[in-house]
Protein backbone atom coordinates (compact mmCIF):
# COMPACT_ATOMS: atom_id res chain seq x y z
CA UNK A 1 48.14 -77.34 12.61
CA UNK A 2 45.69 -75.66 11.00
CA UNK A 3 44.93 -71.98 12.23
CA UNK A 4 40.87 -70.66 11.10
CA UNK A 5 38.29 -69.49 13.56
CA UNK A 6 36.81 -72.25 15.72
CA UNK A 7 33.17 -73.00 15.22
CA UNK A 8 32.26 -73.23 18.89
CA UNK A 9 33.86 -69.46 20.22
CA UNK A 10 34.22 -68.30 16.69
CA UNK A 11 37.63 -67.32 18.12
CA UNK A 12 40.74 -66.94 15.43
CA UNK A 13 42.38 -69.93 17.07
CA UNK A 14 44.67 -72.99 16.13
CA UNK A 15 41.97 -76.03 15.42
CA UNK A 16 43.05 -79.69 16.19
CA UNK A 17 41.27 -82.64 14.10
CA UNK A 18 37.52 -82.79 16.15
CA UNK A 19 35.69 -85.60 15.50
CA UNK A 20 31.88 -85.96 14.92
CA UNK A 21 31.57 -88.79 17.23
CA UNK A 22 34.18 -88.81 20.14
CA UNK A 23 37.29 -90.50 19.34
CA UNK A 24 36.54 -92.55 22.60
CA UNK A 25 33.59 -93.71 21.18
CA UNK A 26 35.55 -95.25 17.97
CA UNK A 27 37.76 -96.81 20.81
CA UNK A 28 34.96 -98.61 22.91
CA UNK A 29 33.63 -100.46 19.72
CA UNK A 30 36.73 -101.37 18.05
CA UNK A 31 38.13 -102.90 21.18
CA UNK A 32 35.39 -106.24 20.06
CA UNK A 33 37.67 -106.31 17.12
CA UNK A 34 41.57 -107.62 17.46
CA UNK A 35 42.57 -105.32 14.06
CA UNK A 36 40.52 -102.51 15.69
CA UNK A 37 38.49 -102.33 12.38
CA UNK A 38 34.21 -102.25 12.17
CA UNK A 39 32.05 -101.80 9.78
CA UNK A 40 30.93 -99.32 8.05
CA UNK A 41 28.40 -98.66 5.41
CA UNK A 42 28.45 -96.54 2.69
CA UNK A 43 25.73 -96.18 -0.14
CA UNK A 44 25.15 -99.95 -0.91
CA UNK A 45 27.94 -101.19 0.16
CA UNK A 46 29.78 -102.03 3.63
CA UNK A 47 33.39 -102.83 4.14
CA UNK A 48 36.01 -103.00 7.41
CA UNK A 49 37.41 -99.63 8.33
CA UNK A 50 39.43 -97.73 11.07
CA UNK A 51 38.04 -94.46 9.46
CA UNK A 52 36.88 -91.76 11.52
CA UNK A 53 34.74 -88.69 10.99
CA UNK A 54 37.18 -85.75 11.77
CA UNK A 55 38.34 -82.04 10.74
CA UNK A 56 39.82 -79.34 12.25
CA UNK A 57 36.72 -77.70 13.34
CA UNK A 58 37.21 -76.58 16.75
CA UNK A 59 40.08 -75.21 18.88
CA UNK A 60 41.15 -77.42 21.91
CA UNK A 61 39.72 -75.40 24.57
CA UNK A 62 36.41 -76.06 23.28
CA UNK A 63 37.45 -79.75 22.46
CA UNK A 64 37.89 -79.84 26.09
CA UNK A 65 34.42 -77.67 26.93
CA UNK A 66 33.16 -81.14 25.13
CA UNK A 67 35.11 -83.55 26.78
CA UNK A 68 34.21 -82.42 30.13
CA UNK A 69 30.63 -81.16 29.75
CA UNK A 70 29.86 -84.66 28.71
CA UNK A 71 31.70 -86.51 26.65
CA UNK A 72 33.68 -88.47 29.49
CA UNK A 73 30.74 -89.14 31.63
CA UNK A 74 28.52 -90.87 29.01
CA UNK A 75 30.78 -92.58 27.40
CA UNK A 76 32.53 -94.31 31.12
CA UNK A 77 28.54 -94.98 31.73
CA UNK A 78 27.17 -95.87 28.41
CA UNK A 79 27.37 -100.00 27.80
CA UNK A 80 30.92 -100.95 27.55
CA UNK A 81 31.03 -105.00 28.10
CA UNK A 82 28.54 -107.28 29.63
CA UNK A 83 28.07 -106.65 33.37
CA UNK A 84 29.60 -102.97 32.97
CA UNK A 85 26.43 -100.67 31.91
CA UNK A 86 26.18 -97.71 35.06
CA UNK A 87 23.04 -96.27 33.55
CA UNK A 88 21.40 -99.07 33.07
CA UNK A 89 22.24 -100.29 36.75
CA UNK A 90 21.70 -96.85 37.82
CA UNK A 91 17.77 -96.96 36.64
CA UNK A 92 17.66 -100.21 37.96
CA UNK A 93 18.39 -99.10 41.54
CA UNK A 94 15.58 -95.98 41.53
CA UNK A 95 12.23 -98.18 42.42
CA UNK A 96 9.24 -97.94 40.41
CA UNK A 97 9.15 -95.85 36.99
CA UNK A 98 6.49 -94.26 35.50
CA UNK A 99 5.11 -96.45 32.17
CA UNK A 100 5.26 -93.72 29.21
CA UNK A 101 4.92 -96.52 26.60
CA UNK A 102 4.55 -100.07 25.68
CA UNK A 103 7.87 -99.81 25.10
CA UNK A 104 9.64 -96.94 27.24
CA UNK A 105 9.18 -96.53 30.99
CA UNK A 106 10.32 -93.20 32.47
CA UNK A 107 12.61 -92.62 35.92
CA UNK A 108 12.28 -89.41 37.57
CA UNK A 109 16.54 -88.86 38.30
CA UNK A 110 15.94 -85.02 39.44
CA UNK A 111 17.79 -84.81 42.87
CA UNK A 112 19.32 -88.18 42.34
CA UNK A 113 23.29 -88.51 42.41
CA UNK A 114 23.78 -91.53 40.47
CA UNK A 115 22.42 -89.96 36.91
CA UNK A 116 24.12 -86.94 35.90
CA UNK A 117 21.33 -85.48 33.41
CA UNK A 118 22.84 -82.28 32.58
CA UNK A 119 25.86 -84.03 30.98
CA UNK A 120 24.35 -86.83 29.07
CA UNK A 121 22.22 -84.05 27.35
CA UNK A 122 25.30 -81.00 27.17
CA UNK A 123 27.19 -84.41 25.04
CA UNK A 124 23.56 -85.09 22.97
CA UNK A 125 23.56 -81.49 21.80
CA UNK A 126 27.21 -80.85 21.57
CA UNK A 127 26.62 -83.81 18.54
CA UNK A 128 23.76 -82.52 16.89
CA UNK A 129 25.43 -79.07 16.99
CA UNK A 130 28.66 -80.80 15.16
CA UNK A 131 26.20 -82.65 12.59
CA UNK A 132 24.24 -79.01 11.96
CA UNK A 133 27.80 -77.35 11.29
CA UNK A 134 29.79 -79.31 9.46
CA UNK A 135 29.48 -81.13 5.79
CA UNK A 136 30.64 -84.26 6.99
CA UNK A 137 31.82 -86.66 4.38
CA UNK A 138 32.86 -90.50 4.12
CA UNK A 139 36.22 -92.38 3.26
CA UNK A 140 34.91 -92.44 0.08
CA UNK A 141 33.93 -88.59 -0.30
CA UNK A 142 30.46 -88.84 0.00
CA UNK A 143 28.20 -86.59 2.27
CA UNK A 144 26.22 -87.89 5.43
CA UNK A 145 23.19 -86.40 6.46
CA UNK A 146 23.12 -83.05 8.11
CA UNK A 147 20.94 -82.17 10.85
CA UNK A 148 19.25 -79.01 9.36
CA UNK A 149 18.82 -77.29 12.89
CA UNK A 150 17.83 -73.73 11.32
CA UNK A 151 18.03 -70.96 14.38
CA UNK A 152 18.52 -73.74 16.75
CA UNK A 153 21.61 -74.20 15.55
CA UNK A 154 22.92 -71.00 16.96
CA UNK A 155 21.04 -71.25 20.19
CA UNK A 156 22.74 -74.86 20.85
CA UNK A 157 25.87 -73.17 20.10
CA UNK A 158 25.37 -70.75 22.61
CA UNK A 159 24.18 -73.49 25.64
CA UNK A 160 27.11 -75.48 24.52
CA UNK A 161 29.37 -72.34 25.03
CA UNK A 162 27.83 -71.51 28.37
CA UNK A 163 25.72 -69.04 27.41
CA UNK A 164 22.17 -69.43 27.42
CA UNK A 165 19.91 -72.05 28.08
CA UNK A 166 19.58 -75.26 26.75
CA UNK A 167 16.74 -73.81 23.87
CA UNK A 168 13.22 -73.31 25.12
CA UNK A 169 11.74 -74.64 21.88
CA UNK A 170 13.99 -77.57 22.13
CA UNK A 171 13.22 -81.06 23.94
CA UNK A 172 16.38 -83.60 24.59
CA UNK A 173 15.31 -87.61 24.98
CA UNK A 174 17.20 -89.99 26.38
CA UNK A 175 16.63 -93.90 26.80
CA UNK A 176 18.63 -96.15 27.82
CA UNK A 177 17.84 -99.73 26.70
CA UNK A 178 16.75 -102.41 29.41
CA UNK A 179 18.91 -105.45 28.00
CA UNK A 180 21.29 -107.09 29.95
CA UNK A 181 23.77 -107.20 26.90
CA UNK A 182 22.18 -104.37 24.44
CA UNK A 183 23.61 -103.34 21.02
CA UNK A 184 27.66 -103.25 21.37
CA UNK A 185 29.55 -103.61 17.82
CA UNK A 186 27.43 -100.28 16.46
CA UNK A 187 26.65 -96.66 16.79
CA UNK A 188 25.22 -93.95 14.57
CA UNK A 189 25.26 -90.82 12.69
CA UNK A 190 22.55 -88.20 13.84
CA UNK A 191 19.80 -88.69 11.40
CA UNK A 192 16.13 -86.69 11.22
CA UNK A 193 12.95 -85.65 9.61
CA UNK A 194 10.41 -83.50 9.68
CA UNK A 195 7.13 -84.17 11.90
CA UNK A 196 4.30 -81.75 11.15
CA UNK A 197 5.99 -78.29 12.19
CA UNK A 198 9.06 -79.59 14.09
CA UNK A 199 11.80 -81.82 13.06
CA UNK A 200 13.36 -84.73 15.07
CA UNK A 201 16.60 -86.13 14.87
CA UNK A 202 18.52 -89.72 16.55
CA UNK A 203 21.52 -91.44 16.95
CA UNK A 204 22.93 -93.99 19.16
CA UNK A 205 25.92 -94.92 21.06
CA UNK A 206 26.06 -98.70 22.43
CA UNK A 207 23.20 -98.91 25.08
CA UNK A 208 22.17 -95.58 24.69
CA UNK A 209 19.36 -93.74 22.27
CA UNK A 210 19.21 -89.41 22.08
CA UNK A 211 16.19 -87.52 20.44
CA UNK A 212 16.36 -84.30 19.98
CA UNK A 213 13.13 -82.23 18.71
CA UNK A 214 12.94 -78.51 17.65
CA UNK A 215 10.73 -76.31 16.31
CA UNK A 216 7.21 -74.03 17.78
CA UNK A 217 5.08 -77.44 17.02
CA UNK A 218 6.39 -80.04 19.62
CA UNK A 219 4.28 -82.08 21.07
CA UNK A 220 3.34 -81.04 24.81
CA UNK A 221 4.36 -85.20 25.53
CA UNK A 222 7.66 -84.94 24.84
CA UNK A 223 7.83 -81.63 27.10
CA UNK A 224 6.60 -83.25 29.88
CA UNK A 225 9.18 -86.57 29.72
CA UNK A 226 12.21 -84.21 28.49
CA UNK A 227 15.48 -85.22 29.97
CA UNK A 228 16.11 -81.21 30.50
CA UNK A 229 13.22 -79.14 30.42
CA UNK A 230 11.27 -82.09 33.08
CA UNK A 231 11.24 -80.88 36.73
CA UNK A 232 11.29 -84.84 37.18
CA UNK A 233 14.71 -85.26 34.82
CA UNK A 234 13.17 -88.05 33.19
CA UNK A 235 15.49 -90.90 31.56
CA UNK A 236 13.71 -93.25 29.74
CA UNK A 237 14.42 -97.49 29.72
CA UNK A 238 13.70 -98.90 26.60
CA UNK A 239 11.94 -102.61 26.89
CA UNK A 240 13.93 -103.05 23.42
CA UNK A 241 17.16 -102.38 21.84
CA UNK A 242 18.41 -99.14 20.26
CA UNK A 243 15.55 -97.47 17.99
CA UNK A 244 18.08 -98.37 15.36
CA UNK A 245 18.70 -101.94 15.89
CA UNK A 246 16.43 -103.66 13.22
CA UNK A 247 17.10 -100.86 10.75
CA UNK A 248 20.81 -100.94 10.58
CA UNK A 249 20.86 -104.87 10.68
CA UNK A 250 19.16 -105.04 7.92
CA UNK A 251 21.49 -102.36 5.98
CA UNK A 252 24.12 -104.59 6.90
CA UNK A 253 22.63 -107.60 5.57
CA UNK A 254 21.32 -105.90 2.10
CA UNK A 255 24.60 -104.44 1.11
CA UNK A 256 27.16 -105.36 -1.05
CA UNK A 257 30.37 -106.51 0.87
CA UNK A 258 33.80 -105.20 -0.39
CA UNK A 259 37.44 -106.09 0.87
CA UNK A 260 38.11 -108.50 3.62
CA UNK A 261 34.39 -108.14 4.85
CA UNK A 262 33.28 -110.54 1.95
CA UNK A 263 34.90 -113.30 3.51
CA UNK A 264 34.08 -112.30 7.06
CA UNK A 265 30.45 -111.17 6.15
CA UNK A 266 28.40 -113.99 8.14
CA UNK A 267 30.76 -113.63 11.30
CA UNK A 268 30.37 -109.64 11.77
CA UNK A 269 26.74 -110.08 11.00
CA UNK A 270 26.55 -112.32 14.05
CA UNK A 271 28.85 -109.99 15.85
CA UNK A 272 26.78 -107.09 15.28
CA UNK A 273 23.51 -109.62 16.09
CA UNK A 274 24.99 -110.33 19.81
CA UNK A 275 21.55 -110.17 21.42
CA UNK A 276 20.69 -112.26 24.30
């Protein structure tokens, strides 16, 4: 075991192998798979993996700050198999939302039992925190994009460590898509850009899409249907699949296979197609 300070309490401590994405999360979508394997592309390419994103980067008391400020509770009520989605049937249960957008509708869960808000964003920010950092590279070496979080970086560290606030200059989205049997076989790396004078960044975990914007610029929208900073706790329901959906799909379907995907290409393209 590897003794260095730990990124979270910046404690001298002995660090166990974090991962960037929960290890749980790894678990839920190889389970579709009987090798446990999915698929994973890098550069212009795509093969089958059981590779995980994972250093020693933090020491296990904060691994367990993680696990149980939000880790466990979104990923029991993210989608896990047709039929088993509690946020989406959670949504579904709190009468009329307000319409935001052609495609997002927003639920006001403040005071509500059945949404725990404060964890799904304390788990949003604890992975935009590990993607700000953390170099994070592939199987094959190669970097993954960084979520350049500036000073935000620091004040997310201190929220996640029980500090401060979640950020003032910060707004944390979430939406939860509306499908009966959303996007399983695939989740994502944080990725972002920069809007104007604030920068937004997005991934997704199976049923599940989290935005997170920073910067002195933001939009007064997006304050008024943030997940933390709304007195309404707003979660949004997506009409559509994961923000990522189309994109990834048709990565998948431009690059090169490699290994045992090239024979398998067609079937884990329909796998990771299973829309109704």
């Amino acid at each position: 075991m590897v003794t260095g300070k730990c990124a979270l309490c910046l404690f001298d401590r002995p660090l166990i192998q974090s991962h960037y994405l929960p290890a749980a999360l790894y678990r839920l979508v190889r389970n579709r798979d009987p090798e446990g394997k999915i698929v994973q592309t890098e550069g212009s390419s795509s093969a089958l993996s059981t590779f995980e994103f994972k250093t020693p980067l933090l020491c296990a008391e904060c691994e367990k700050r993680f696990s149980k400020g939000g880790e466990e509770y979104t990923l029991h009520n993210c989608y896990r198999k047709e039929g088993q989605f509690a946020l989406q049937t959670a949504l579904q249960s709190m009468g009329q939302p307000v319409h935001f957008s052609p495609s997002v509708s927003l639920y006001k869960t403040a005071g509500s039992a059945l949404i725990q808000t404060d964890k799904l964003v304390y788990f949003a920010a604890s992975v935009f925190w590990r993607s700000s950092v953390y170099l994070w590279r592939t199987s094959r070496g190669l970097f993954v994009n960084r979520s350049e979080l500036g000073p935000y970086q620091e004040n997310l560290r201190r929220y996640l460590l029980g500090e401060s606030p979640f950020p003032d200059l910060a707004v944390m989205l979430v939406n939860v898509s509306s499908r009966p049997r959303p996007m399983m076989n695939m989740f994502t790396l944080p990725v972002g850009k920069r809007i104007e004078r604030h920068h937004m960044f997005i991934f997704a975990i199976p049923g599940v899409d989290f935005t997170l914007f920073v910067g002195p610029r933001i939009p007064a929208s997006c304050f008024l249907s943030c997940t933390h900073h709304s007195p309404e706790k707003y979660v949004g329901f997506m009409d559509n699949d994961s923000y990522f959906v189309p994109t990834l799909l048709n990565r998948l379907k431009d690059a090169t296979p490699k290994g045992k995907l090239v024979k398998d290409h067609e079937v884990w393209l329909n796998k990771m197609s299973d829309l109704p």
